[in-house]
C-alpha atoms as a PDB file:
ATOM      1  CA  UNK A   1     -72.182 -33.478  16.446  1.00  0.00           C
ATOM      2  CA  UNK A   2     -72.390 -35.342  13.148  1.00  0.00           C
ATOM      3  CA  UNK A   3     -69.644 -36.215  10.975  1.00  0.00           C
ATOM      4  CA  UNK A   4     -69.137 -35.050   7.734  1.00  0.00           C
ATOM      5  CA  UNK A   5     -69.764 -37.901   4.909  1.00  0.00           C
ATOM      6  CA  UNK A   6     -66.575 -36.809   3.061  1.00  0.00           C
ATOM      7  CA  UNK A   7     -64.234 -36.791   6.114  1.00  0.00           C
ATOM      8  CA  UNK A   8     -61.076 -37.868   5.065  1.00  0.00           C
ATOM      9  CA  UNK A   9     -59.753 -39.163   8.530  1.00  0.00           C
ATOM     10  CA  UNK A  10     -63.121 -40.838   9.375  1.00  0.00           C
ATOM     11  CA  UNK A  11     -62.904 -43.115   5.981  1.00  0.00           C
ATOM     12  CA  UNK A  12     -59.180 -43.838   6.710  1.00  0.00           C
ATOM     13  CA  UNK A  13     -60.160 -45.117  10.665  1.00  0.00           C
ATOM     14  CA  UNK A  14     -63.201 -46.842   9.477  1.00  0.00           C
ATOM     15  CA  UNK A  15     -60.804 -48.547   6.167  1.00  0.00           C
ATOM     16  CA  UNK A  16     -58.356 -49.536   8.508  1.00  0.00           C
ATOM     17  CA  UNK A  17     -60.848 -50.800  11.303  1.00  0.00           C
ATOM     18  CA  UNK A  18     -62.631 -52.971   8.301  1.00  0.00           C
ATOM     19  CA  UNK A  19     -59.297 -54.464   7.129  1.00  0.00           C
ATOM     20  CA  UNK A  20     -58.400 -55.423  10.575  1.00  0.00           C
ATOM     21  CA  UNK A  21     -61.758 -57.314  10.516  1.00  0.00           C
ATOM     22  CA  UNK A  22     -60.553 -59.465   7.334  1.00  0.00           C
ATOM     23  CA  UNK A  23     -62.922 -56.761   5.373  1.00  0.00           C
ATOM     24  CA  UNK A  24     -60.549 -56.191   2.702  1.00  0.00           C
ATOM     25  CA  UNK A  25     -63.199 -55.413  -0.022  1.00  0.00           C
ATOM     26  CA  UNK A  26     -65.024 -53.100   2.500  1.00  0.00           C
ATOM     27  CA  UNK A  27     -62.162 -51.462   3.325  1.00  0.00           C
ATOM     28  CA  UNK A  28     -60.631 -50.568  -0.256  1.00  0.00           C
ATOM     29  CA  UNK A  29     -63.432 -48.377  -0.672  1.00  0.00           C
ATOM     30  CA  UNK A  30     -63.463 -46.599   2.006  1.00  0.00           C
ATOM     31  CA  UNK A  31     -59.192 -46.124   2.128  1.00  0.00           C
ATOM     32  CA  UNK A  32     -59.777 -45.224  -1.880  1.00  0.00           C
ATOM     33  CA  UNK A  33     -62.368 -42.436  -0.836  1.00  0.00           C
ATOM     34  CA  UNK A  34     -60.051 -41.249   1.703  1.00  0.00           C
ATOM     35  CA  UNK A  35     -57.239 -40.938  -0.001  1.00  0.00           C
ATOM     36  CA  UNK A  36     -59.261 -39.412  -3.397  1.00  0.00           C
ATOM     37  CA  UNK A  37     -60.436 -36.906  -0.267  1.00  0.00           C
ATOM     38  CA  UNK A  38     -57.064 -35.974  -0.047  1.00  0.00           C
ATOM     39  CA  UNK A  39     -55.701 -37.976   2.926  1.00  0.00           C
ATOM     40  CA  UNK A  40     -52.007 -38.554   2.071  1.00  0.00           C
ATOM     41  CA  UNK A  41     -51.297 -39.847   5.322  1.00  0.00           C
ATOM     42  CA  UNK A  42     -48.094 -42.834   6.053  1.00  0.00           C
ATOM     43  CA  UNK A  43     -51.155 -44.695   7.812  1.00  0.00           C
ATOM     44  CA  UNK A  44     -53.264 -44.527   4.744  1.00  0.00           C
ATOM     45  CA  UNK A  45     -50.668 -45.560   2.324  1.00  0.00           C
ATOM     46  CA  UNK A  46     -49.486 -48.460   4.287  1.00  0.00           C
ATOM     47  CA  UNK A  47     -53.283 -49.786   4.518  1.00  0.00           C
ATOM     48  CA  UNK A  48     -54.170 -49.390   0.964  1.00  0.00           C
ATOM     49  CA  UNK A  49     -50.846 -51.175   0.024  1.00  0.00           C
ATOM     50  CA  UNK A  50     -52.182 -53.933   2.401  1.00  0.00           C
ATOM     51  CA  UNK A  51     -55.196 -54.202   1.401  1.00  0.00           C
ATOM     52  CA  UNK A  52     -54.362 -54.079  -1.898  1.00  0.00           C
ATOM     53  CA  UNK A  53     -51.848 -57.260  -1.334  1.00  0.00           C
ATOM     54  CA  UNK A  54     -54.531 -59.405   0.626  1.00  0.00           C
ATOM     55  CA  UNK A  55     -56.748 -59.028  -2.449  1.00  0.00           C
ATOM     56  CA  UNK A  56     -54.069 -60.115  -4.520  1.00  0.00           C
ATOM     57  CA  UNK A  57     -53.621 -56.921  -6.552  1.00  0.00           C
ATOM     58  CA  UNK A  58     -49.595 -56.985  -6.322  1.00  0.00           C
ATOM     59  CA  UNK A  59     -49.127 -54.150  -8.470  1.00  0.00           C
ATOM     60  CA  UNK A  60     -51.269 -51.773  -7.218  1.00  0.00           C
ATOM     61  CA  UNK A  61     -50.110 -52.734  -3.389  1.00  0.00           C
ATOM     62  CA  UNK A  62     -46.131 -51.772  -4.458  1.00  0.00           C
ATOM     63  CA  UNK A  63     -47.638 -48.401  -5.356  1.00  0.00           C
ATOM     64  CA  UNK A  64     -48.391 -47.248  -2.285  1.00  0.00           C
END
């Protein structure tokens, strides 16, 4: 069975699983997707707020 393109929870594991990797450019975009999706999830904040700080964009990373 194929996964949707627009799956919310797919682009939050695959974020997170790029930003574990160091991938923090990879995985803004795909955290950003998720959560314009609609994923509003604890897990999803805290990695956008992390990747946010390793690319050195304090502000955005105290927003989430």
């Amino acid at each position: 069975m194929a996964a949707a393109p627009f799956d919310a929870t797919i682009a939050r594991q695959y974020g997170s699983a790029l930003l574990k990797r160091g991938e923090t450019a990879a995985a803004l975009k795909h955290l950003s997707a998720a959560a314009q999706i609609g994923d509003s999830s604890e897990i999803l904040r805290y990695n956008l707020g992390l990747a946010h700080f390793q690319a050195g964009d304090y502000a955005a990373a105290v927003s989430h």
